[in-house]
PDB file of N, CA and C in Angstrom:
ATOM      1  N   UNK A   1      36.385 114.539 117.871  1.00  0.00           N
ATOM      2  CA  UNK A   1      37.792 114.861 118.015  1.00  0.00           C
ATOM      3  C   UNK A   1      38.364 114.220 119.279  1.00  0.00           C
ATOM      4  N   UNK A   2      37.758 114.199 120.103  1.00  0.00           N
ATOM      5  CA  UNK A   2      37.893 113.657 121.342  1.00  0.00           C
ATOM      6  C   UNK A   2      38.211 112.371 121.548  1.00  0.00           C
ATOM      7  N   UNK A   3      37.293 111.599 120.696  1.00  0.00           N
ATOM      8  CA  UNK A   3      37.713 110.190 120.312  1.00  0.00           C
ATOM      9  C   UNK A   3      38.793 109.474 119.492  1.00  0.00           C
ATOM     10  N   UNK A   4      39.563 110.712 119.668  1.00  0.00           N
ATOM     11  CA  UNK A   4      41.085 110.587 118.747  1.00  0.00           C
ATOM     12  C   UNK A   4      42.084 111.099 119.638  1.00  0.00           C
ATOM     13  N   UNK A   5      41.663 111.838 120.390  1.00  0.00           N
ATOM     14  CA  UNK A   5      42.678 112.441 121.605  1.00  0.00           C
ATOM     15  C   UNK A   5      43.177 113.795 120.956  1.00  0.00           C
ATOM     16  N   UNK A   6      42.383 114.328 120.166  1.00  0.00           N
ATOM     17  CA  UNK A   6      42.767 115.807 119.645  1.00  0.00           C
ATOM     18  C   UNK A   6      42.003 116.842 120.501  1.00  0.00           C
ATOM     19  N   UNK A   7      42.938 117.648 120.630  1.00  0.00           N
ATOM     20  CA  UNK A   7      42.947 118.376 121.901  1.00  0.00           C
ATOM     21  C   UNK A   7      41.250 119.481 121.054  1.00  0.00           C
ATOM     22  N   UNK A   8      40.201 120.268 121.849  1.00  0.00           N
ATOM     23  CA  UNK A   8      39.377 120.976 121.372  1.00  0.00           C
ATOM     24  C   UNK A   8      38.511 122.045 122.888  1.00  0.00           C
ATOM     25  N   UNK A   9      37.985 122.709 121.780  1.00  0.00           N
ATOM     26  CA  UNK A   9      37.078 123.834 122.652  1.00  0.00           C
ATOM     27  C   UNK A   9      35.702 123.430 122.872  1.00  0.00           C
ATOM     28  N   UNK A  10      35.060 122.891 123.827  1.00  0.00           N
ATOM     29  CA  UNK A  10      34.006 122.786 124.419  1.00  0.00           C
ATOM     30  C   UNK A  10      33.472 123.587 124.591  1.00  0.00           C
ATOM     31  N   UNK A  11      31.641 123.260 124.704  1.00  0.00           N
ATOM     32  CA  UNK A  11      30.968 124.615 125.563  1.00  0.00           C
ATOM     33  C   UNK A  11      30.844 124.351 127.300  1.00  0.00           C
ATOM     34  N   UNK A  12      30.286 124.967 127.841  1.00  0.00           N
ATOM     35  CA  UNK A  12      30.235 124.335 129.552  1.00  0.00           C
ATOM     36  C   UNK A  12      29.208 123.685 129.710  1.00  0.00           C
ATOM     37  N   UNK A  13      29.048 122.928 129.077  1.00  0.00           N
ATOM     38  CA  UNK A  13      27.845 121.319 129.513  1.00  0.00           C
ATOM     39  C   UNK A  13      28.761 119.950 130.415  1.00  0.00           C
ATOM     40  N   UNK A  14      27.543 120.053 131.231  1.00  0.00           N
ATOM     41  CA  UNK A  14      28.349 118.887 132.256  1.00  0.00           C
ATOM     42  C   UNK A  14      28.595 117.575 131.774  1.00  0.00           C
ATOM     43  N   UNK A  15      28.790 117.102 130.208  1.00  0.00           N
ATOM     44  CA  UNK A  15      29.264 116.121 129.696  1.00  0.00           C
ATOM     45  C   UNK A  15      30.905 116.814 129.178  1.00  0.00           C
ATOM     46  N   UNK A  16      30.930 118.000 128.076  1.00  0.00           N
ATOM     47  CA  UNK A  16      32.242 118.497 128.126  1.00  0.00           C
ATOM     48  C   UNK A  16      32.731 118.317 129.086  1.00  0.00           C
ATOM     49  N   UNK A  17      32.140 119.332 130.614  1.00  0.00           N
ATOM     50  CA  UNK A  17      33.044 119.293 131.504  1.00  0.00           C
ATOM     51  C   UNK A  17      33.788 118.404 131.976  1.00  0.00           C
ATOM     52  N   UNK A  18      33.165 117.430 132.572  1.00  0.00           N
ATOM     53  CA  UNK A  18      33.526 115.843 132.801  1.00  0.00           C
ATOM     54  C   UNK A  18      34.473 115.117 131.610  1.00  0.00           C
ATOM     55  N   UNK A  19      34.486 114.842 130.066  1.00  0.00           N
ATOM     56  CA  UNK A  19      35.013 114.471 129.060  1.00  0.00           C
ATOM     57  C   UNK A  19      36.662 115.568 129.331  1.00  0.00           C
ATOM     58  N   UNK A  20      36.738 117.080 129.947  1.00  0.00           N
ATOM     59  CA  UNK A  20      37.421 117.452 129.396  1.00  0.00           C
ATOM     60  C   UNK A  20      38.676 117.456 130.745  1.00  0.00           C
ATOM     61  N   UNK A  21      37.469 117.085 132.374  1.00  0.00           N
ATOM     62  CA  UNK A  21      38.150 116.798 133.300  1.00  0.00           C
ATOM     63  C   UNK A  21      38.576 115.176 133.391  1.00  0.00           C
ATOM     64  N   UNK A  22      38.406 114.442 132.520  1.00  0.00           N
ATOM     65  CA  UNK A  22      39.102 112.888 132.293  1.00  0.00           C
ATOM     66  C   UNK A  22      39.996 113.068 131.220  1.00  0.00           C
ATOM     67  N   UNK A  23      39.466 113.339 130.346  1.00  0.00           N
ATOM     68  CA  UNK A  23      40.426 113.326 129.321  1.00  0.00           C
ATOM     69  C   UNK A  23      41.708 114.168 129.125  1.00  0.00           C
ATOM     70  N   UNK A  24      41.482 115.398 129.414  1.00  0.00           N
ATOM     71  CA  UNK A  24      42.971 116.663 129.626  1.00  0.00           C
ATOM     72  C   UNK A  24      42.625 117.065 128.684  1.00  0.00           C
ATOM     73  N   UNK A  25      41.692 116.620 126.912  1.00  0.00           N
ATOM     74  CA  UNK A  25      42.589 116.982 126.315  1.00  0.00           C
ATOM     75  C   UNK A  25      41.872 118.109 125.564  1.00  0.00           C
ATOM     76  N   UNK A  26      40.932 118.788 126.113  1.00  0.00           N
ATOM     77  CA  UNK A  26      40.133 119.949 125.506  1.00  0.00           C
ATOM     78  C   UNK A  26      39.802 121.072 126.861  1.00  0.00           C
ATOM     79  N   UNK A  27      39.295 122.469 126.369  1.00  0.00           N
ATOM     80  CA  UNK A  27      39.242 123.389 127.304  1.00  0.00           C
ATOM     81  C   UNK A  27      37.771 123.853 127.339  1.00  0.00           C
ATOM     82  N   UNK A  28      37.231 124.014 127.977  1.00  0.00           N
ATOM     83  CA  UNK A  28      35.868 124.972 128.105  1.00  0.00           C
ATOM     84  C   UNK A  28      35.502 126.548 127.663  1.00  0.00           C
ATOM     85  N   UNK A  29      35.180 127.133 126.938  1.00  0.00           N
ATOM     86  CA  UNK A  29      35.033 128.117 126.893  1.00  0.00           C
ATOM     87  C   UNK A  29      33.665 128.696 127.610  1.00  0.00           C
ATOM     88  N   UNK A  30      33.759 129.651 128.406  1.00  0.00           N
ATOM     89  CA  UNK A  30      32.232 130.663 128.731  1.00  0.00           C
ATOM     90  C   UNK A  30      31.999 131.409 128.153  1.00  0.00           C
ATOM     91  N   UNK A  31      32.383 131.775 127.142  1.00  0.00           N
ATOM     92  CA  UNK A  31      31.656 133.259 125.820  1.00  0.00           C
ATOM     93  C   UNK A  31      32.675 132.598 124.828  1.00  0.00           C
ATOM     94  N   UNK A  32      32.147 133.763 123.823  1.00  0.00           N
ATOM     95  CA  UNK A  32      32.525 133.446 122.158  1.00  0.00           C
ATOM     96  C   UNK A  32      34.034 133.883 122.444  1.00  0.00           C
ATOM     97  N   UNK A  33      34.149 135.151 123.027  1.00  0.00           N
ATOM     98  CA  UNK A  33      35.594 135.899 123.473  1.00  0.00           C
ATOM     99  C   UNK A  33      36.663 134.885 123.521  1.00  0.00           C
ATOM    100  N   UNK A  34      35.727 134.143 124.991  1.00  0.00           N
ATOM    101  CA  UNK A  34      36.907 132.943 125.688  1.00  0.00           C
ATOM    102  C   UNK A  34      37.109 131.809 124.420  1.00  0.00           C
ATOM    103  N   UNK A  35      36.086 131.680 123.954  1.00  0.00           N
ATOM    104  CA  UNK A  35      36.247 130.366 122.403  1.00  0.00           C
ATOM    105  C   UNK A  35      37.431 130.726 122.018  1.00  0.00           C
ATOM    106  N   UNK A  36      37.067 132.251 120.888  1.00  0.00           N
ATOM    107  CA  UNK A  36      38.223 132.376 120.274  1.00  0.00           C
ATOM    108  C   UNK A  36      39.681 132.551 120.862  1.00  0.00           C
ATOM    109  N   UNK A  37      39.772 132.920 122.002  1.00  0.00           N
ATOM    110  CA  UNK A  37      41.124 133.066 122.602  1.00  0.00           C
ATOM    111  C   UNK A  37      41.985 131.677 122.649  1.00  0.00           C
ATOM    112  N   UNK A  38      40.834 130.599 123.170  1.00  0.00           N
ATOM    113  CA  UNK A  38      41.037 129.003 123.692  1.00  0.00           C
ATOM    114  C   UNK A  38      42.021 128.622 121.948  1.00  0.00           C
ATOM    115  N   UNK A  39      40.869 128.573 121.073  1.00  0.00           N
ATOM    116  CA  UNK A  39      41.071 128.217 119.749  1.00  0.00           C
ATOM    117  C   UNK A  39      42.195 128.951 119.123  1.00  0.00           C
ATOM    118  N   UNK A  40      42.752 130.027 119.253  1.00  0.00           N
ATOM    119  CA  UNK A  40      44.295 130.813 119.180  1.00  0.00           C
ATOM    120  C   UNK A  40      45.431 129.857 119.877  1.00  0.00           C
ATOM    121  N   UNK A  41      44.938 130.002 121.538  1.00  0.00           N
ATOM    122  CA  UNK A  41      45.881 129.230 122.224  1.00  0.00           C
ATOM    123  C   UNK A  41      46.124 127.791 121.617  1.00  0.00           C
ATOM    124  N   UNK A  42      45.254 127.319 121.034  1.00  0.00           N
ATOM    125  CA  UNK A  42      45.543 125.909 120.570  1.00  0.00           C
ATOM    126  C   UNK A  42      46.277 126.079 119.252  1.00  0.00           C
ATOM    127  N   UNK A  43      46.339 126.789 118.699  1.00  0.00           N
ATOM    128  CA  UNK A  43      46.394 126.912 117.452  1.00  0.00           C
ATOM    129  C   UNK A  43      48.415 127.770 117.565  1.00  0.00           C
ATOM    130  N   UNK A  44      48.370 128.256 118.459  1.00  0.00           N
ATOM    131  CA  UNK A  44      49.826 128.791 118.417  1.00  0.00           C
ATOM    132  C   UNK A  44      50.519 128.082 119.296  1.00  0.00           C
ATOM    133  N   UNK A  45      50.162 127.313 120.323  1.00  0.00           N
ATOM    134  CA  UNK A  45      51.033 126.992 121.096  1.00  0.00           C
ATOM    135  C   UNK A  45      51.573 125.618 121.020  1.00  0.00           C
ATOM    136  N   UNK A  46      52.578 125.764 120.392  1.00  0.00           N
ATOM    137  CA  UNK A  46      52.558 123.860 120.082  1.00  0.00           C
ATOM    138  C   UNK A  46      52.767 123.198 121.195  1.00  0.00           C
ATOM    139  N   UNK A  47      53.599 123.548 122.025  1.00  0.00           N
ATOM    140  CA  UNK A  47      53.792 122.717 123.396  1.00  0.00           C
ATOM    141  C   UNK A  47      52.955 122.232 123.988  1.00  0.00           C
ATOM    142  N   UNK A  48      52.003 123.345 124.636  1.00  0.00           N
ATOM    143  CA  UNK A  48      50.359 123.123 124.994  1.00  0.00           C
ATOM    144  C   UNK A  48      49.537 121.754 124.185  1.00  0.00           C
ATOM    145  N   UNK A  49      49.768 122.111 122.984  1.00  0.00           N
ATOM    146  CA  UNK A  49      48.909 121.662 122.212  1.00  0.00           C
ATOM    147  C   UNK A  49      49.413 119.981 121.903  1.00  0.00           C
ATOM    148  N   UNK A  50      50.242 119.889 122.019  1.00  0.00           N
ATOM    149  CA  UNK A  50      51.042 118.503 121.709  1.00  0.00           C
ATOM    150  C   UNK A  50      50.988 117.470 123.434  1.00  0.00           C
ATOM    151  N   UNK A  51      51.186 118.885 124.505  1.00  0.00           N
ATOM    152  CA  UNK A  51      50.942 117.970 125.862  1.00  0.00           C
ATOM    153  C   UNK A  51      49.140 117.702 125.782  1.00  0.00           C
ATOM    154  N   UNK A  52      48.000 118.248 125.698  1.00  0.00           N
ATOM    155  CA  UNK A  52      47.050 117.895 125.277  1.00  0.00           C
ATOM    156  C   UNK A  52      46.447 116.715 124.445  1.00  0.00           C
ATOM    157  N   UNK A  53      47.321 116.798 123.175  1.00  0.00           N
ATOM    158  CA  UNK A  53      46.754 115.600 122.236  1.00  0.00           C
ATOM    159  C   UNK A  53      47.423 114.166 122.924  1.00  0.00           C
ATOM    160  N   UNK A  54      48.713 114.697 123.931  1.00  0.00           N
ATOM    161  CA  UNK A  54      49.205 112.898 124.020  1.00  0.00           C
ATOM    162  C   UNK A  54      48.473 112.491 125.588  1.00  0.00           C
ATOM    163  N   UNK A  55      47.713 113.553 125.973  1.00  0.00           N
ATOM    164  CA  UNK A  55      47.495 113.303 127.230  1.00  0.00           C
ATOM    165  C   UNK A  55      45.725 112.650 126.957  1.00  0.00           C
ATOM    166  N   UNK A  56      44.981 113.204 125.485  1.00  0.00           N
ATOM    167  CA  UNK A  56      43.954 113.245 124.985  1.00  0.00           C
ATOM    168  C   UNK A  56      44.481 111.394 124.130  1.00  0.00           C
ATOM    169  N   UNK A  57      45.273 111.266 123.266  1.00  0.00           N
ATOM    170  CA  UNK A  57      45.635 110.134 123.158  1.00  0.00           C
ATOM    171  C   UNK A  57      45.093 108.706 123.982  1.00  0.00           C
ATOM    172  N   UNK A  58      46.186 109.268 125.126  1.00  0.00           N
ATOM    173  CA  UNK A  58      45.981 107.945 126.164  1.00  0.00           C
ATOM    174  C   UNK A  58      44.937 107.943 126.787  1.00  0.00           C
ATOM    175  N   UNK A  59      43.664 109.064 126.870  1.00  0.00           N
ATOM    176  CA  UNK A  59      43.161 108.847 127.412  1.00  0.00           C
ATOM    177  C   UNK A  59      41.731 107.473 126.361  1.00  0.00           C
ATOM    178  N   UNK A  60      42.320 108.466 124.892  1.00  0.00           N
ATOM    179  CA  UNK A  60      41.248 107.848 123.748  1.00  0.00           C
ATOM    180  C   UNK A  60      41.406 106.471 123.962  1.00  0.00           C
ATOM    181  N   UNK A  61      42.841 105.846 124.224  1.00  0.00           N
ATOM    182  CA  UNK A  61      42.992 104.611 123.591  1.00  0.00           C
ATOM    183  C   UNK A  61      42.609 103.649 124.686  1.00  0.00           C
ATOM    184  N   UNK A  62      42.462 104.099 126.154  1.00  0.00           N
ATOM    185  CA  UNK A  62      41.405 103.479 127.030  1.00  0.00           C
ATOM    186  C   UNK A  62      40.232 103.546 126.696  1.00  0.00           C
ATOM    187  N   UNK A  63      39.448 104.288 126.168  1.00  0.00           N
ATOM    188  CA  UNK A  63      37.896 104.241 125.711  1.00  0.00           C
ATOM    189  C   UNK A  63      37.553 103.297 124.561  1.00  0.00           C
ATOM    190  N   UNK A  64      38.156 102.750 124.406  1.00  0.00           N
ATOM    191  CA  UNK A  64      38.037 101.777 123.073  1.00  0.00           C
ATOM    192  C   UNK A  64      36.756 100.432 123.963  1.00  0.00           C
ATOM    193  N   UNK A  65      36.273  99.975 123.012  1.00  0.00           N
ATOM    194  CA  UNK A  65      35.193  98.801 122.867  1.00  0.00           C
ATOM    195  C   UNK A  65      36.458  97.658 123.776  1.00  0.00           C
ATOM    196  N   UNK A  66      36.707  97.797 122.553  1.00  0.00           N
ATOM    197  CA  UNK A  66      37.321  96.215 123.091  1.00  0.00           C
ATOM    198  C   UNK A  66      37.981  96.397 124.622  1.00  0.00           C
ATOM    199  N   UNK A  67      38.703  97.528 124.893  1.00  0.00           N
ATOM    200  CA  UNK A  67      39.251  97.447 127.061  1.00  0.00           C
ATOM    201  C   UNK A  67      38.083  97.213 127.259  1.00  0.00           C
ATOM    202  N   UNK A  68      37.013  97.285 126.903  1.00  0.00           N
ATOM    203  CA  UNK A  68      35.574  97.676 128.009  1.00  0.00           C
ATOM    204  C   UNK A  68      34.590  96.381 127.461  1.00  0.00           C
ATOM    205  N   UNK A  69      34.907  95.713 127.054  1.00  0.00           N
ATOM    206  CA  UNK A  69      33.882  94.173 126.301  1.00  0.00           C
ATOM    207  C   UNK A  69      33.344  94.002 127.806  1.00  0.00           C
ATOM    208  N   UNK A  70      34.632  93.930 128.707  1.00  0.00           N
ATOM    209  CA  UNK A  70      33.736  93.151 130.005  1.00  0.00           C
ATOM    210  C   UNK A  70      32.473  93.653 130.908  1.00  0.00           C
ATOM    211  N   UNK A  71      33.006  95.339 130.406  1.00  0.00           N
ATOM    212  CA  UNK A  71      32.132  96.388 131.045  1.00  0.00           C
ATOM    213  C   UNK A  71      30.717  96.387 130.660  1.00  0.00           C
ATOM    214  N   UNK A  72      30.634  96.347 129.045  1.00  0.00           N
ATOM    215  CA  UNK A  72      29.296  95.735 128.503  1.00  0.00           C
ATOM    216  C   UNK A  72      28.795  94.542 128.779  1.00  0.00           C
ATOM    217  N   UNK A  73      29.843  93.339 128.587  1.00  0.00           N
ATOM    218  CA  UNK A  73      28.773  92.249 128.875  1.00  0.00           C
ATOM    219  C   UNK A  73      28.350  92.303 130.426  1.00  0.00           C
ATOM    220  N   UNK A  74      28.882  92.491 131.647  1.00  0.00           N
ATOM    221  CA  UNK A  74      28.224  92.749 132.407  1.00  0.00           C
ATOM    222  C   UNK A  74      26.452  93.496 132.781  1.00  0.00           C
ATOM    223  N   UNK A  75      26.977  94.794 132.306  1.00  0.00           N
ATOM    224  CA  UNK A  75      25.834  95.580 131.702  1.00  0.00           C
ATOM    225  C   UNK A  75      24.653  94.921 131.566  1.00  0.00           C
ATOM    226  N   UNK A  76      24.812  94.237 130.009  1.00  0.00           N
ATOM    227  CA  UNK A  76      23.748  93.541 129.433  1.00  0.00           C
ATOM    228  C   UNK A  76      23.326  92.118 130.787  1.00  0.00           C
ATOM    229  N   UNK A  77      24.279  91.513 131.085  1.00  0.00           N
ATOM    230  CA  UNK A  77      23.625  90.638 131.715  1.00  0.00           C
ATOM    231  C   UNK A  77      22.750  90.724 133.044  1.00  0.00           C
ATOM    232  N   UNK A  78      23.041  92.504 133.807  1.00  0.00           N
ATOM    233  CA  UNK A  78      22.741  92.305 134.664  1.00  0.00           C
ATOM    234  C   UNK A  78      21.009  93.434 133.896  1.00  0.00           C
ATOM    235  N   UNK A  79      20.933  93.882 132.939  1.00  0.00           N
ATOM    236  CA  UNK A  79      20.030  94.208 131.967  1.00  0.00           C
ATOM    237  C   UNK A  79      18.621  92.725 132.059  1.00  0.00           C
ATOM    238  N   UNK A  80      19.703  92.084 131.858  1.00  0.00           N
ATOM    239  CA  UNK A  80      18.791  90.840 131.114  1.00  0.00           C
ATOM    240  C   UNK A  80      18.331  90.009 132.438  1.00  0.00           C
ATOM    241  N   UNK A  81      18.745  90.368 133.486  1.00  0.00           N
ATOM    242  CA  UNK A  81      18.238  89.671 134.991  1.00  0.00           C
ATOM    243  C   UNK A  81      17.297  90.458 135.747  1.00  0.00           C
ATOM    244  N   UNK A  82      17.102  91.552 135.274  1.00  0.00           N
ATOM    245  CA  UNK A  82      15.886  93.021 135.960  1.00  0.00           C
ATOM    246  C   UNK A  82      14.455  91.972 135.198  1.00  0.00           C
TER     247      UNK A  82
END
């Protein structure tokens, strides 16, 4: 979902966390309680939920392959010089 910029409920793993502190566009939950409350709030609040997906958007459409070709071939080349 994330890779679309649709806003979602995470658990607290330090990849969510990080994905959800770059991206904007999902929330963390710490219990099932906090899930379902998160997943309400998303679900009723369109404002919320619409500043999320465009903020989740822009962040998707930087993660794409192609902005980052240079980021890989670097990668690999400095891969292929170890």
């Amino acid at each position: 979902m994330a890779a679309l910029g649709v806003p979602f409920v995470a658990s607290p793993t330090s990849e969510y966390k990080r994905m959800v502190a770059e991206s904007g566009a999902g929330l963390i939950a710490q219990s099932r309680g906090q899930w379902a409350r998160m997943v309400n709030r998303l679900l009723n609040d369109d404002a919320e939920y619409e500043r999320m997906r465009q903020r989740g958007a822009e962040w998707a459409a930087e993660q794409t392959l192609e902005r980052h070709v240079g980021d890989w071939l670097h990668a690999w080349e400095r891969a292929s010089d170890a």
